[in-house]
Protein backbone atom coordinates (compact mmCIF):
# COMPACT_ATOMS: atom_id res chain seq x y z
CA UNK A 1 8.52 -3.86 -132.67
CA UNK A 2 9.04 -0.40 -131.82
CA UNK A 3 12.02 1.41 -130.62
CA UNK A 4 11.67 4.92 -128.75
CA UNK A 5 14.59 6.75 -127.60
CA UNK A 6 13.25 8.89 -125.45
CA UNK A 7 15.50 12.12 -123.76
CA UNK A 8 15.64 15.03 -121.53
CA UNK A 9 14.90 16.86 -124.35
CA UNK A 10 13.35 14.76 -127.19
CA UNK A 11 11.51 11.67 -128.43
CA UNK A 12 11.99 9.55 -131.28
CA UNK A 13 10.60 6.72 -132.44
CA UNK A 14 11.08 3.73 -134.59
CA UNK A 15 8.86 1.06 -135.99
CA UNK A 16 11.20 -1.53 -137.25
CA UNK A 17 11.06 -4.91 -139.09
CA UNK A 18 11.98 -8.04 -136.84
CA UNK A 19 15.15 -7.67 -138.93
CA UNK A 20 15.62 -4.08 -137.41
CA UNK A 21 14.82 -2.13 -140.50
CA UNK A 22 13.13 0.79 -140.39
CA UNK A 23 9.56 0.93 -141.24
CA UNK A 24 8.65 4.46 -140.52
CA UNK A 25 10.05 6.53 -137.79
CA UNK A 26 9.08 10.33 -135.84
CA UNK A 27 10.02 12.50 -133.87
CA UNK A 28 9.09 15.24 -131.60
CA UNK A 29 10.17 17.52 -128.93
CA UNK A 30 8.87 15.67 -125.40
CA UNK A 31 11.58 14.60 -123.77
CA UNK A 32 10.81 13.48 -120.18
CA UNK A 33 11.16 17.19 -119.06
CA UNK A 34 8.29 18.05 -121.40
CA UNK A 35 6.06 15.44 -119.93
CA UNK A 36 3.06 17.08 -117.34
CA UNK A 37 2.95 15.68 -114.37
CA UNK A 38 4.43 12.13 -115.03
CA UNK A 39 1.67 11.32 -117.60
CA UNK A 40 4.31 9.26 -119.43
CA UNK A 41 1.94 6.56 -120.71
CA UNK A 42 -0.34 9.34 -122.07
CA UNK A 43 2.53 10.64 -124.38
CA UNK A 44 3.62 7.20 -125.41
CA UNK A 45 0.01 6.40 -126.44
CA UNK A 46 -0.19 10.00 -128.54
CA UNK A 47 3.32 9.75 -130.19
CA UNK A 48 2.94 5.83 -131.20
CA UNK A 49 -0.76 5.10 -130.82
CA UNK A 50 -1.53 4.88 -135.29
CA UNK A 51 1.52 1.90 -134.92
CA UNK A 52 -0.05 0.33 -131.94
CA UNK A 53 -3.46 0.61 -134.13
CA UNK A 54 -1.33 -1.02 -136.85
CA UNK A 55 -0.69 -4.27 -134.90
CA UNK A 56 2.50 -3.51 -132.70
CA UNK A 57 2.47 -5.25 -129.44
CA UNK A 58 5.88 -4.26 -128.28
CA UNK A 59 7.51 -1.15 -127.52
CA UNK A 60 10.90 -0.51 -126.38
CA UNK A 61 12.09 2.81 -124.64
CA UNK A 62 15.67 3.57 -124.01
CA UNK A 63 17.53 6.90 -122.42
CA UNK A 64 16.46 8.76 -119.82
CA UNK A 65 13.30 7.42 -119.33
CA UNK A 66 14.66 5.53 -116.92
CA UNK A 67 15.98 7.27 -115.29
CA UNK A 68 14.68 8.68 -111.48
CA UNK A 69 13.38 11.53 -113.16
CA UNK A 70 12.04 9.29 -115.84
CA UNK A 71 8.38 6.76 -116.03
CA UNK A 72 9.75 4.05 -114.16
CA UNK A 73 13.43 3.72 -112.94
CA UNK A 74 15.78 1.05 -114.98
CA UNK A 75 18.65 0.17 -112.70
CA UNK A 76 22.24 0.60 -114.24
CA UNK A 77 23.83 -3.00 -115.20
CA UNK A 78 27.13 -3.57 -114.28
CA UNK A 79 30.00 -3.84 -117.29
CA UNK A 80 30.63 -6.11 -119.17
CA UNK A 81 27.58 -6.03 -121.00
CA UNK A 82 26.42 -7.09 -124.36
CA UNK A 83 23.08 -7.06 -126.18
CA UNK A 84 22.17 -10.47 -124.66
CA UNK A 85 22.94 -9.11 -121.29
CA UNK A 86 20.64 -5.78 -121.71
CA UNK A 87 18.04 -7.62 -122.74
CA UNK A 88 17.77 -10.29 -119.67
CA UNK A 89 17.45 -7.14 -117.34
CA UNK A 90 14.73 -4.65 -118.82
CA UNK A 91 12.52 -3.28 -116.61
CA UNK A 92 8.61 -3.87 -117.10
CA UNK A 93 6.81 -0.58 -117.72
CA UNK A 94 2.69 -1.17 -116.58
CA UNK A 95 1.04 -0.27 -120.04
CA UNK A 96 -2.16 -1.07 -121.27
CA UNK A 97 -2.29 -1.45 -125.08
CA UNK A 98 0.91 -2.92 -125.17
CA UNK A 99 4.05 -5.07 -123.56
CA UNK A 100 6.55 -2.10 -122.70
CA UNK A 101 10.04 -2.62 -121.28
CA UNK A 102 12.97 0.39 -120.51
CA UNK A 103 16.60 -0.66 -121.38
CA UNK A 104 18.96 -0.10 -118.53
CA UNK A 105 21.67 1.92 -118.46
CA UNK A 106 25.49 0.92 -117.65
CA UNK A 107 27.40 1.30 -114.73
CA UNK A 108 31.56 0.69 -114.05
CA UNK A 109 34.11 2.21 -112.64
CA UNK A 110 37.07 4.12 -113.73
CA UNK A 111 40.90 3.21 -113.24
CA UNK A 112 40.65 4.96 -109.84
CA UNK A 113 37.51 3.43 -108.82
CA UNK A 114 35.11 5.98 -109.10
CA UNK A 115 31.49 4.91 -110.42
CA UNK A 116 30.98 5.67 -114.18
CA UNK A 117 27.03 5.68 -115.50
CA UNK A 118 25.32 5.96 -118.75
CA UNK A 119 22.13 6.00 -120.04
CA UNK A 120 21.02 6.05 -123.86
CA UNK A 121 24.20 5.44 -124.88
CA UNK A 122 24.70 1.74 -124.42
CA UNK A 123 21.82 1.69 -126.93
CA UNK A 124 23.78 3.26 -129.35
CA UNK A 125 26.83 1.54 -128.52
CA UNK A 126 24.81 -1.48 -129.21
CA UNK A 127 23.83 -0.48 -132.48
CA UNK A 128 27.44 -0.34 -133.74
CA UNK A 129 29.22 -2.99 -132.80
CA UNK A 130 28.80 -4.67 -136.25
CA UNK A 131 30.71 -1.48 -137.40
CA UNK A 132 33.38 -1.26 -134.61
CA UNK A 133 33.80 -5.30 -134.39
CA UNK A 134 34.09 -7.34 -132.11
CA UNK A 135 36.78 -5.38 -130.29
CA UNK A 136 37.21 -1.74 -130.50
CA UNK A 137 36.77 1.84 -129.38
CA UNK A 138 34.18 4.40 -129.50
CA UNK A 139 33.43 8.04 -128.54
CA UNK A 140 30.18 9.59 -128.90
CA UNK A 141 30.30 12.91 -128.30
CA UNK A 142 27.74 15.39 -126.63
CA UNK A 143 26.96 17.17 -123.43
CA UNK A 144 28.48 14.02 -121.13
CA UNK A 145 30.63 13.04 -123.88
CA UNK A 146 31.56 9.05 -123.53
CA UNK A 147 34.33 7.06 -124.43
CA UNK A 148 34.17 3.40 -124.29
CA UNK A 149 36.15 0.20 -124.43
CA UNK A 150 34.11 -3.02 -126.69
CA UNK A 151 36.01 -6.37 -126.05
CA UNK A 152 34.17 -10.10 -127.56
CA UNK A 153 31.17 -7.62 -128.85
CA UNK A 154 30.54 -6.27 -125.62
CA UNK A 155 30.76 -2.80 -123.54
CA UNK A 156 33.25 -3.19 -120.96
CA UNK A 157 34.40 -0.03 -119.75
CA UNK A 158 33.97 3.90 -120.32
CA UNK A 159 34.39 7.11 -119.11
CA UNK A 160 32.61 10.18 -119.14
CA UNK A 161 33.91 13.99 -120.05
CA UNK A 162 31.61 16.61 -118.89
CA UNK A 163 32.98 19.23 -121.92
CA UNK A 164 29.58 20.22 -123.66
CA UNK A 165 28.44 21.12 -120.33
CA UNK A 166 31.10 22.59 -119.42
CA UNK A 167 31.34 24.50 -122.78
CA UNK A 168 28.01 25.81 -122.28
CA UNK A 169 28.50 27.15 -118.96
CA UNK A 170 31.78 29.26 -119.55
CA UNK A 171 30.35 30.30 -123.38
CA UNK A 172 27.02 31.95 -121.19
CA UNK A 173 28.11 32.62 -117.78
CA UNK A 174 31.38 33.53 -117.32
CA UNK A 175 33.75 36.51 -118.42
CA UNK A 176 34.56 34.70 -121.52
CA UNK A 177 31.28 35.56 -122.93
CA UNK A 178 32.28 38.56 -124.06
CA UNK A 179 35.12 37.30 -125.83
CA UNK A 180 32.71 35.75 -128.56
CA UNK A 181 30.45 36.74 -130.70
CA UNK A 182 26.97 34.58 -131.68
CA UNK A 183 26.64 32.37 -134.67
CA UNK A 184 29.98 31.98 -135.99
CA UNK A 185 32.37 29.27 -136.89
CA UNK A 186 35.85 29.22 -137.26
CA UNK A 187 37.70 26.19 -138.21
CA UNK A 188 41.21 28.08 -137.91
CA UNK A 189 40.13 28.99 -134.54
CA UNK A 190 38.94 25.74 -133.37
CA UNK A 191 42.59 24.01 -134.53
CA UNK A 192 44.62 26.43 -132.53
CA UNK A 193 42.23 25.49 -129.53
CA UNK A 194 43.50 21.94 -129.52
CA UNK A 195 47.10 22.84 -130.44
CA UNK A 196 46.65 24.86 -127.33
CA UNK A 197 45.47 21.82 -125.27
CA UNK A 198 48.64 19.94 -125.79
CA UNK A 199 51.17 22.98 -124.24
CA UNK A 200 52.10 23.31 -120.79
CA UNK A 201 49.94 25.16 -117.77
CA UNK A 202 46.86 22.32 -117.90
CA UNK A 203 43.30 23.73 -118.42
CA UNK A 204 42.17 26.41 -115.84
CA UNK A 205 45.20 28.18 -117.25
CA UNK A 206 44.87 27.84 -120.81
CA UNK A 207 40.85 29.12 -120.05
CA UNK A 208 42.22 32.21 -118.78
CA UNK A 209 43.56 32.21 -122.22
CA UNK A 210 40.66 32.80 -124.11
CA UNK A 211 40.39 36.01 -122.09
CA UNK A 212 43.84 37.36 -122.74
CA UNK A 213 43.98 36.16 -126.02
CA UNK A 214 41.63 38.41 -127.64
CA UNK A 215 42.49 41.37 -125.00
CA UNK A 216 45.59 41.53 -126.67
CA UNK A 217 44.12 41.33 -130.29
CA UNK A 218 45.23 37.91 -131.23
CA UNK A 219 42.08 36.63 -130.92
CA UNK A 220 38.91 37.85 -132.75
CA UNK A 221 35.61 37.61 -131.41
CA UNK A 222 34.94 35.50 -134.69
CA UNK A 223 37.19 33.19 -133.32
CA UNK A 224 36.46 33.05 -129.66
CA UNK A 225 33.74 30.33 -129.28
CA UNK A 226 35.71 28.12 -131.76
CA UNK A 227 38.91 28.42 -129.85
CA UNK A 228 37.13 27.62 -126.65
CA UNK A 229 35.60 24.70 -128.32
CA UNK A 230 38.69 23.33 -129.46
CA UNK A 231 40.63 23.86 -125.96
CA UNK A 232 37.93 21.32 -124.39
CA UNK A 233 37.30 18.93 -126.79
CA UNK A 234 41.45 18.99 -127.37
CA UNK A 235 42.03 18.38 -123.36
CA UNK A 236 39.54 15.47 -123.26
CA UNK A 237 40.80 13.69 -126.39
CA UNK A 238 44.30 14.18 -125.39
CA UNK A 239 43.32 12.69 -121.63
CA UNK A 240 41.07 9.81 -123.53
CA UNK A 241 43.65 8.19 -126.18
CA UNK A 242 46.35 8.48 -123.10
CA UNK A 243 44.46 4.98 -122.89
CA UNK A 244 44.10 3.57 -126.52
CA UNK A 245 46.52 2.15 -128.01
CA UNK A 246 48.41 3.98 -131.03
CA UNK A 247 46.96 2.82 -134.53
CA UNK A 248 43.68 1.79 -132.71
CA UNK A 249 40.79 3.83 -134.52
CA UNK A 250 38.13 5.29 -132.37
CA UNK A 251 34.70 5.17 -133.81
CA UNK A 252 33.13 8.36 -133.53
CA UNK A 253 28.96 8.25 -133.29
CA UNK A 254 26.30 11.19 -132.73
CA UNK A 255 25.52 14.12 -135.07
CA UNK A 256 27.51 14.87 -137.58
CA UNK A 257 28.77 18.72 -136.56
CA UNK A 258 29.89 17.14 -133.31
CA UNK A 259 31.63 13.94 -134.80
CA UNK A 260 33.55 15.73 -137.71
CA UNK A 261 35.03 18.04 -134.71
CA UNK A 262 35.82 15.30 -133.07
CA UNK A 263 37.39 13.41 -135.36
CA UNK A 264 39.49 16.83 -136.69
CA UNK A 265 40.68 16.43 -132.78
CA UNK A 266 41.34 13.19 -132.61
CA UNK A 267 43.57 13.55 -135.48
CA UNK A 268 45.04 16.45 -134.71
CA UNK A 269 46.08 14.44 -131.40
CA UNK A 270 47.90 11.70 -133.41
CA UNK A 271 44.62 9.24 -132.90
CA UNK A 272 43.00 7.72 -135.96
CA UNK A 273 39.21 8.36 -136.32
CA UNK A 274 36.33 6.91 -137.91
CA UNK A 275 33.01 8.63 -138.14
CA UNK A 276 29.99 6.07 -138.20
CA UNK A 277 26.60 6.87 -140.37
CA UNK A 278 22.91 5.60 -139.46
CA UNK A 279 20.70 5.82 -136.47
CA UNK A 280 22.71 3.65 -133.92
CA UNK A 281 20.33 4.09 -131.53
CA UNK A 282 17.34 2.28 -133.77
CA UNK A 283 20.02 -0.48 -134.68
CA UNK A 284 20.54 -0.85 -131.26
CA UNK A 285 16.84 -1.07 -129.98
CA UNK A 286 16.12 -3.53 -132.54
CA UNK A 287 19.03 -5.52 -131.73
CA UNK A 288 18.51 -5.52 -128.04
CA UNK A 289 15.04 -6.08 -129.12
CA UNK A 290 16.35 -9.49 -131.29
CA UNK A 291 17.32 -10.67 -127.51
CA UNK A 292 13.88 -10.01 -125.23
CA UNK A 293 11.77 -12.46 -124.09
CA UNK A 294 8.91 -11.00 -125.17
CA UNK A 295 5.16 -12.57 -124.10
């Protein structure tokens, strides 16, 4: 089989073994806003045609290719959903030289009742639950960063923190710009950020911070994007373990730069945090893959 986690901004894909192994895997930048004029089945055929040569017959494609700005649409599946679940409702992709289906992406609703989605992530979600067990929590961290709940192996609830986003947009287009300075780290900087996230005044205020902060000479430009950093990421770990139970350990999953900040937060918080290796997302297609009704 072969497993394609396809993006706004990139592609990837994975040949893998009908035990999920991986075979040989690629990658490339063509995420679905990189595609011309919806020739989606073109690029598929490029990236993956040498494997489809090779003998594979089935191809499954997960993110936000299924999205409305995607090849064809994959409508979100309620929570609770497991791997058995995903796989009774992919979506049918027409294809010629091969059986292609998109994974759907999750929908629930928070504690207030206000509609939750994901998409891409339930695939990696899926591809650690042998990790996290059959009950657990997980964050994976990014531009919509997610936290979600796993009870009896399968996703049951999240919610969604829009802090690399957010991030971006007041690190480029707002005064605080010019508090920071380009391509530097500072892990002192970042820590104070989250110590800052857990005083009095709530978020807007402590933003206005940043600006003050370094007008005043206590905090270098060195420091600036790293203290922003750290405010964000400290305010939504703070609001997410509000709902995890102390001692529970939250399984951290994406990239490594963004994971090992996350789990310095989490800790810093009083959570407990676990940062998971591999490609989740390939463990996840396969397994998801394990589950399809393939003709």
């Amino acid at each position: 089989m072969i497993g394609v986690d396809w993006g706004t901004s990139s592609f990837r894909a994975f040949r893998l073994t009908r035990e999920g192994a991986i075979r040989d895997q690629k990658s490339a930048p063509r995420g679905i806003m990189a595609v011309p004029d919806g020739r989606f089945a073109d690029t598929l055929r490029e990236e993956i045609g040498p494997w489809l040569a090779g003998g594979e017959h089935h191809v499954l494609l997960s993110g936000m290719i299924g999205s409305r700005q995607g090849w064809v649409e994959a409508r979100y599946l309620p929570c609770p959903a497991g791997p058995a679940e995903i796989a009774a409702a992919l979506t049918d992709v027409p294809f010629d030289w091969a059986q292609v289906k998109i994974v759907p992406g999750l929908s629930a609703v928070d504690s207030s009742g206000v509609a939750e989605v994901m998409r891409g992530e339930e695939t990696q979600l899926i591809g650690v639950l042998g990790a996290i067990g059959s009950s657990g929590w997980a964050c994976l961290p990014g531009t919509h960063a997610k936290w979600a709940r796993v009870e009896d192996s399968r996703i049951v609830s999240f919610s969604t923190h829009l802090t690399g986003e957010a991030y971006a947009a007041l690190r480029g287009h707002t005064i605080l710009a010019r508090m920071m300075r380009d391509g530097t780290t500072d892990p002192a900087g970042f820590d104070r950020g989250v110590a800052r996230s857990g005083e009095p005044g709530g978020l807007l205020h402590h933003l206005f911070g940043v600006r003050s902060l370094a007008l005043v000479g206590r905090l270098g430009e060195g420091a600036g994007s790293s203290y922003l950093s750290g405010l964000l990421i400290g305010h939504e770990v703070r609001a997410a373990l509000a709902s995890i139970p102390p001692g529970a350990v939250v399984h951290m999953i994406g990239a490594p730069e963004l994971t090992t900040l996350y789990a310095r937060a989490v800790e810093a918080c009083g959570g407990m945090a676990e940062r998971l290796n591999g490609e989740a997302a390939a463990k996840g297609l396969a397994l998801i893959g394990q589950h399809t009704a393939w003709n």
